[in-house]
Protein backbone atom coordinates (compact mmCIF):
# COMPACT_ATOMS: atom_id res chain seq x y z
CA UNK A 1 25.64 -12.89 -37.70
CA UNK A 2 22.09 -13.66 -39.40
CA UNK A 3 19.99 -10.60 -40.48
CA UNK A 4 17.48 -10.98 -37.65
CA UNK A 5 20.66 -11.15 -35.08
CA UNK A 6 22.05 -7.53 -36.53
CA UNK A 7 18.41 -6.56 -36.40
CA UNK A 8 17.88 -7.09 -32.52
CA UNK A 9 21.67 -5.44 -31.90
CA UNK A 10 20.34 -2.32 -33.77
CA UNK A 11 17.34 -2.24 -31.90
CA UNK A 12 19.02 -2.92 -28.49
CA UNK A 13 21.78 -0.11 -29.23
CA UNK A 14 19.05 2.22 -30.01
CA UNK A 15 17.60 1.19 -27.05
CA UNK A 16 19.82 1.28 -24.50
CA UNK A 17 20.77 4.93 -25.96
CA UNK A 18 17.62 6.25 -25.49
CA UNK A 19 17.55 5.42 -22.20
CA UNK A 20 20.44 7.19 -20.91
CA UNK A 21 18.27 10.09 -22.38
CA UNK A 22 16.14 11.23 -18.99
CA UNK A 23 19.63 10.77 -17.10
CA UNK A 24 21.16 13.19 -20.45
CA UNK A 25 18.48 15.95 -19.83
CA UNK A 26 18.70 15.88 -16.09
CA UNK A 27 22.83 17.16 -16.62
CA UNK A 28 22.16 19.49 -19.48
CA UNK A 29 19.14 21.45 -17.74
CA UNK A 30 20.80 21.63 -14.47
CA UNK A 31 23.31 23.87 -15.66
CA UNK A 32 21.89 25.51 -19.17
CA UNK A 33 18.27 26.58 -20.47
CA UNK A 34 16.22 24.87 -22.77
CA UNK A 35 16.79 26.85 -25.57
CA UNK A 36 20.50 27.04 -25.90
CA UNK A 37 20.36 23.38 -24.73
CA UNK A 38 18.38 22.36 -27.92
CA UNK A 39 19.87 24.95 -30.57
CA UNK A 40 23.05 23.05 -29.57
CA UNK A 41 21.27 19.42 -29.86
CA UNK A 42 20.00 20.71 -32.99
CA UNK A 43 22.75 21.98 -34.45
CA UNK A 44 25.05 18.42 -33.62
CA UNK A 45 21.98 16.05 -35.09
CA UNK A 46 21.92 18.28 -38.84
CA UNK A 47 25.91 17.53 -38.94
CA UNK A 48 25.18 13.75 -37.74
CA UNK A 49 22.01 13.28 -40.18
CA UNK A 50 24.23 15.31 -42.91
CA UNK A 51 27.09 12.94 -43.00
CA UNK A 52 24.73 10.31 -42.67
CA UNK A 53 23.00 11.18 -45.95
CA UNK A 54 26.14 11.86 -47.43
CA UNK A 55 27.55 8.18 -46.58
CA UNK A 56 24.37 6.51 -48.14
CA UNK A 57 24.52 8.93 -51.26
CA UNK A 58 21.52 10.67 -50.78
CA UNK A 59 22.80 14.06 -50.15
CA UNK A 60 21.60 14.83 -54.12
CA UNK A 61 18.26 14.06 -52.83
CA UNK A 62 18.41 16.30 -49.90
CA UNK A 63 19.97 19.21 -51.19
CA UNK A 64 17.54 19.69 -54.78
CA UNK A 65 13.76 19.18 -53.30
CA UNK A 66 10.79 20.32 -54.85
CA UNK A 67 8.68 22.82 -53.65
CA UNK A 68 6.12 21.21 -51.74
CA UNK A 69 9.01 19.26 -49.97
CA UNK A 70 10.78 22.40 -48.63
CA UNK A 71 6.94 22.94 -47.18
CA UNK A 72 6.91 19.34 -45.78
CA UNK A 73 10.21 19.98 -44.08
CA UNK A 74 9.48 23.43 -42.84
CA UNK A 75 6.42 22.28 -40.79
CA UNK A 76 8.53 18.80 -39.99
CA UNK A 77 11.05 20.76 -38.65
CA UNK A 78 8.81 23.12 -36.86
CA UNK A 79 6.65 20.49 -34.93
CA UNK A 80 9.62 18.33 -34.49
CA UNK A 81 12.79 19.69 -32.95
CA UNK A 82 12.01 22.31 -32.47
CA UNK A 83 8.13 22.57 -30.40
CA UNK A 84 8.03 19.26 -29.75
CA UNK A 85 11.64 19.28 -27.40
CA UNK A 86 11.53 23.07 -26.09
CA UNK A 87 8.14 21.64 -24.57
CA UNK A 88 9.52 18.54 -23.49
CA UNK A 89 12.91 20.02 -22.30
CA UNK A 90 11.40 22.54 -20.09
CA UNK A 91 8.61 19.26 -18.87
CA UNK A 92 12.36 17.60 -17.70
CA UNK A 93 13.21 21.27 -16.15
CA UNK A 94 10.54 21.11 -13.87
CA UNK A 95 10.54 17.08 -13.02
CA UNK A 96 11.85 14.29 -12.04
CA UNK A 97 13.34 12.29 -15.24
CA UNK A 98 11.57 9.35 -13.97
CA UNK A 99 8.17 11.38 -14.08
CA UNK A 100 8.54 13.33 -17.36
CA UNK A 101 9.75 10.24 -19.75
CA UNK A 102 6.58 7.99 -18.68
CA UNK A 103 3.90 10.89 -19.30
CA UNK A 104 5.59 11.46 -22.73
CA UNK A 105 5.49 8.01 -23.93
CA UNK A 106 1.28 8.41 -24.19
CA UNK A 107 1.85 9.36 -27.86
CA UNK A 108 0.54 6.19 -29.67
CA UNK A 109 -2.49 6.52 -27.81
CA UNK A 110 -3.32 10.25 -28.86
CA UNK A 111 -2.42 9.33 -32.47
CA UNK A 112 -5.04 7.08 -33.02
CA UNK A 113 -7.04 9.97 -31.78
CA UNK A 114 -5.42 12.83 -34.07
CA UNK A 115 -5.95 10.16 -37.18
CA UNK A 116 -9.78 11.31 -36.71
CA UNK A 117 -9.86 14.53 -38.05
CA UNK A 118 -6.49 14.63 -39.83
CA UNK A 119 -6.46 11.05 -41.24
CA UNK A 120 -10.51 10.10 -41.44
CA UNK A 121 -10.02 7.51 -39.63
CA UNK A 122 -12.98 5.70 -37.29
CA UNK A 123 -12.01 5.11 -33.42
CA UNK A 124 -11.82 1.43 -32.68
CA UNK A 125 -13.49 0.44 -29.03
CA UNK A 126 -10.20 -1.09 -27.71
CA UNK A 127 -8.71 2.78 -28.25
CA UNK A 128 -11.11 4.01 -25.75
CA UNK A 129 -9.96 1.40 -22.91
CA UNK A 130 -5.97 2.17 -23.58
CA UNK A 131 -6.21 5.71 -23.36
CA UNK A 132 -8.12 4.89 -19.85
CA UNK A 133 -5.60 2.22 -18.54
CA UNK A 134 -2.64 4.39 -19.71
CA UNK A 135 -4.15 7.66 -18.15
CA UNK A 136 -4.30 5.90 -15.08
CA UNK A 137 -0.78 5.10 -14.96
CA UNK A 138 0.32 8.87 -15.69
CA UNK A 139 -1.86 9.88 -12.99
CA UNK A 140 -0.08 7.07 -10.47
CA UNK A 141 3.63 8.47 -12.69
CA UNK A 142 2.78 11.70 -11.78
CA UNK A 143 1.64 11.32 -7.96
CA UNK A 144 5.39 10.52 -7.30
CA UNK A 145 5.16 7.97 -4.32
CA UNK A 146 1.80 9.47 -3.28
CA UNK A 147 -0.93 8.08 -5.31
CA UNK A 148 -4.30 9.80 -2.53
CA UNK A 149 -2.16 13.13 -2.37
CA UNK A 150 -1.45 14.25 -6.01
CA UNK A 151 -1.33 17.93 -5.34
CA UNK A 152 2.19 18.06 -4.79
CA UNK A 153 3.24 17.32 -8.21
CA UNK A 154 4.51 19.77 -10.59
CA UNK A 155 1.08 20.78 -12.33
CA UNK A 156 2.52 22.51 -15.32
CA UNK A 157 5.15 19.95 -15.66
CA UNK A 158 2.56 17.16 -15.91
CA UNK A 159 1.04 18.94 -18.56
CA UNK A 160 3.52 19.81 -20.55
CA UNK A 161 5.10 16.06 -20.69
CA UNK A 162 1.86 14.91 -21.17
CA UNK A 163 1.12 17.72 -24.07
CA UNK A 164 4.14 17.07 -25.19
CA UNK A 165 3.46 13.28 -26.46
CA UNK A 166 0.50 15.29 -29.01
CA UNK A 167 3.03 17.30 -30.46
CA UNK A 168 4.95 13.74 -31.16
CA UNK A 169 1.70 11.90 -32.46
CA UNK A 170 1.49 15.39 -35.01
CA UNK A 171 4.94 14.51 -36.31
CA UNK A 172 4.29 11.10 -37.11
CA UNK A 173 1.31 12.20 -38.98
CA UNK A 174 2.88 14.48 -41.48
CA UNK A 175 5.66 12.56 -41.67
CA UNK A 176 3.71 9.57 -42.27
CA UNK A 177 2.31 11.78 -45.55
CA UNK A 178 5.75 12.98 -46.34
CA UNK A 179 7.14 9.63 -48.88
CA UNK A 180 10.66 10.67 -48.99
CA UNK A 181 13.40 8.59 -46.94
CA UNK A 182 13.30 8.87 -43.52
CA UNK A 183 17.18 10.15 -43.41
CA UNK A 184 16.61 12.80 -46.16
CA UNK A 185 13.45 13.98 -44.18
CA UNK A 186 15.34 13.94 -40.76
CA UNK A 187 18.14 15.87 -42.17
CA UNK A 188 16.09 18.53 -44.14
CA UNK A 189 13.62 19.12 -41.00
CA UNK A 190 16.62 19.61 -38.55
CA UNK A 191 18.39 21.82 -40.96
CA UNK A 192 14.80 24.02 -40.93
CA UNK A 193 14.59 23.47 -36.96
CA UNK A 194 18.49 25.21 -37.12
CA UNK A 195 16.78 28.14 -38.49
CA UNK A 196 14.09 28.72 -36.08
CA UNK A 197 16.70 28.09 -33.24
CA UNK A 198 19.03 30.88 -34.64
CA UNK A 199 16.38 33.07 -34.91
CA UNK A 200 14.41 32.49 -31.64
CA UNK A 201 18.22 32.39 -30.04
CA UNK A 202 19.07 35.78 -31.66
CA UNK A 203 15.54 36.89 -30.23
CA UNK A 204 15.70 36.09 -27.13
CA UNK A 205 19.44 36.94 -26.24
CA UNK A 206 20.29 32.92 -26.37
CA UNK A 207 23.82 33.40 -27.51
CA UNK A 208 24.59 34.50 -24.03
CA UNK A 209 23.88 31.30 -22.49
CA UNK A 210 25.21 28.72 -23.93
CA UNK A 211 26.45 26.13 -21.61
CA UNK A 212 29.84 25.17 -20.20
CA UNK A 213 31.33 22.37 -20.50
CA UNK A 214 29.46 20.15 -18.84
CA UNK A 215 26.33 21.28 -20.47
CA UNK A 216 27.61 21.25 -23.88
CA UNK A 217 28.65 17.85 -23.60
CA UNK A 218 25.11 16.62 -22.58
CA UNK A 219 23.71 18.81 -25.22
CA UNK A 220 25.88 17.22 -28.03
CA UNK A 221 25.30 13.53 -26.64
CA UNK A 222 21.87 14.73 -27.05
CA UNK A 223 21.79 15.72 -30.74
CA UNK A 224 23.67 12.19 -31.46
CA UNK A 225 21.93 9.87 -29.51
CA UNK A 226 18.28 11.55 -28.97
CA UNK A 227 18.13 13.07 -32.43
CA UNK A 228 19.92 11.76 -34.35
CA UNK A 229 21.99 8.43 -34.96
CA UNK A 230 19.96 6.43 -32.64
CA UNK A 231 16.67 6.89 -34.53
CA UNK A 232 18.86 5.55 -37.85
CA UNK A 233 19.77 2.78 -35.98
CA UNK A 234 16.30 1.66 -34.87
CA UNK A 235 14.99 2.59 -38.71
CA UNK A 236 17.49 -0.29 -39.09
CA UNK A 237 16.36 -2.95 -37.10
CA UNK A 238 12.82 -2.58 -38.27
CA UNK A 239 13.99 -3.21 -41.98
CA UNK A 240 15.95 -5.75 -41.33
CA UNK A 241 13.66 -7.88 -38.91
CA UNK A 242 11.91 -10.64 -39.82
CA UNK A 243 8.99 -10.13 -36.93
CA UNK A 244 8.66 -6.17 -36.56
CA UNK A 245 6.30 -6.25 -34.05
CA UNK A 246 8.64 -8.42 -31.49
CA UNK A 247 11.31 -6.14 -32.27
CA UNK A 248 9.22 -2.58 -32.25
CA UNK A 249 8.25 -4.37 -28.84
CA UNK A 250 12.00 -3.53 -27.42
CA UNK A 251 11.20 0.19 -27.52
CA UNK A 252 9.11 -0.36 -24.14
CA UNK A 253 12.38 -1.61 -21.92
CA UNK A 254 13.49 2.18 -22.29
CA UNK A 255 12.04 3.52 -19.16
CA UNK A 256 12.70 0.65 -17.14
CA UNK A 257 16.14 0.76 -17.69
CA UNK A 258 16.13 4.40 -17.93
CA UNK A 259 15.12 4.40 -14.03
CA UNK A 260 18.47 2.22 -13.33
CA UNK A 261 20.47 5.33 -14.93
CA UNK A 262 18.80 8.28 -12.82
CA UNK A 263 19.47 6.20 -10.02
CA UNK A 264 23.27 5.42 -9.80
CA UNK A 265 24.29 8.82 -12.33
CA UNK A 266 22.17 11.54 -10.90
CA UNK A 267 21.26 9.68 -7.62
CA UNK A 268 17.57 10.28 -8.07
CA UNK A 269 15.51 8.11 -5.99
CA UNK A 270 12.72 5.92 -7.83
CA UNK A 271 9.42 6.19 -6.57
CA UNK A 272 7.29 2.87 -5.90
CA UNK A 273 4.55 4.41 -8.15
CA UNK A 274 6.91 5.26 -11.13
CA UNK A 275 7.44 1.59 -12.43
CA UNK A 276 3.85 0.65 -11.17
CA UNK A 277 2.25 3.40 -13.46
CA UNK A 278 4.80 2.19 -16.33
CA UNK A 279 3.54 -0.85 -16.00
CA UNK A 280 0.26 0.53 -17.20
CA UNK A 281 1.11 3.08 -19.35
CA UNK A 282 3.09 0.45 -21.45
CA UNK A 283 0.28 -2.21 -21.27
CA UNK A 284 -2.12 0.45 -22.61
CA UNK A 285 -0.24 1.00 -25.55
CA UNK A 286 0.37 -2.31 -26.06
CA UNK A 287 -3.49 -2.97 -26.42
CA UNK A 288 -3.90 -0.18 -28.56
CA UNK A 289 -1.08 -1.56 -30.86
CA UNK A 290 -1.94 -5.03 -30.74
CA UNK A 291 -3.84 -6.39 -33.77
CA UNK A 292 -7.43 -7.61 -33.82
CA UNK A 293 -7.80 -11.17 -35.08
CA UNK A 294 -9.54 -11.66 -38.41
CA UNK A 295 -12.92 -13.91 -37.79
CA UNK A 296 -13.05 -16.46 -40.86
């Protein structure tokens, strides 16, 4: 197998696991909370991400950082687990799988417009007419089959999958500004985000709830294949591929297929506007990523 072959298998692995994802959530919040759902998560992807740093011989690395990247990993690990999913967990609490993934997949789009005051960075013109074209496909996403009658929609759950894709576009920013490698910085941010979850657990009376079987299961398939494995996996296939745009590209097949699994698993029915506002959402970021020719 040629490097570019292993590098579309890692991709398509990582890609078919994320998709069972909105399918993953569904089970888990129908019979726990989001909290004890994500301590557990949590908990499962800092033993994953541990053994993975131990396998690569990195764990030296990850267990004697300086001091300002204990700080990195502290905010890393409080922006992303644990805000970023007890937002987007409780966004998949109060929708349809098929509504929450699409409004959280905006995140490239609000980047470019975080990288302004965070990053400097000037707004190019085709940023303005993404964020339009994928705004109107979370507003047909969100209508759920009834595009001239959005008021039956889950308000607060729109908004927090859609708020949820800012807290995403944060993450890659400091991460972006954090140069160690991307396992060590996984594994030392989940390890912090383990430490918040006791606490807020502890808090909150958490320990009480943790889910049955059933729930457990779908919260440790989470912290593998959400958070943990799936992500090293895709890391992967970008290093390894000769053309990382085609094979970044892949990401976008997610949701389609991720409709295929609510369907047949949890039996949730697709509505007409759900791939229609994909269909926008994805070409949106796709314009934003795309690269401007060079005029010689």
């Amino acid at each position: 197998m040629t490097r570019t072959q292993k590098s579309y298998l890692y991709a398509i692995l990582a890609v078919l696991f994320w998709s069972t994802i909105p399918t993953v959530f569904k089970i888990g919040l129908s019979e726990t909370e989001v909290l004890p759902m994500l301590a557990v998560a949590s908990f499962t992807s800092t033993l994953v991400l541990f053994a993975a740093v131990l396998f690569t011989g990195r764990i030296g690395t990850a267990l004697r950082p300086r001091k300002k990247e204990i700080i990195s990993s502290m905010i890393l690990g409080l922006v992303n687990p644990f805000i970023y999913y007890i937002i987007l967990l409780k966004a998949y609490s109060l929708l349809p799988g098929q509504v929450a993934q699409p409004l959280n997949m905006i995140w490239p789009i609000i980047l470019v417009f975080l990288s302004v005051p965070i990053l400097k960075q000037r707004i190019p013109a085709k940023s303005f007419l993404a964020l339009f074209i994928s705004f109107a496909g979370v507003y047909i996403v969100s209508s759920q089959g009834h595009p001239l009658n959005p008021g039956i929609t889950n308000l607060p759950g729109i908004l927090l999958a859609a708020g949820s894709s800012f807290f995403w576009a944060l993450y890659f920013i400091f991460n972006m500004k954090d140069g160690r490698d991307e396992a060590v910085k996984l594994f030392t941010g989940f390890l912090f985000a383990s430490i918040y979850l006791i606490i807020a657990m502890s808090v909150t009376g958490g320990w009480s709830k943790i889910p049955g079987l059933k729930g457990f299961a779908a919260s440790v398939y989470t912290g593998i294949f959400e958070m943990g494995i799936t992500f090293l996996l895709w890391l992967k296939a970008l290093q390894m591929a000769e053309n990382t745009a085609r094979v970044s590209n892949l990401v976008y097949i997610a949701p389609f297929i991720s409709l295929v699994f609510l369907y047949f698993i949890i039996n949730e029915p697709v509505y007409y506007t759900t791939p229609a506002g994909l269909v926008l959402i994805v070409a949106g970021i796709y314009i934003q990523n795309r690269k401007t020719p060079v005029a010689y």
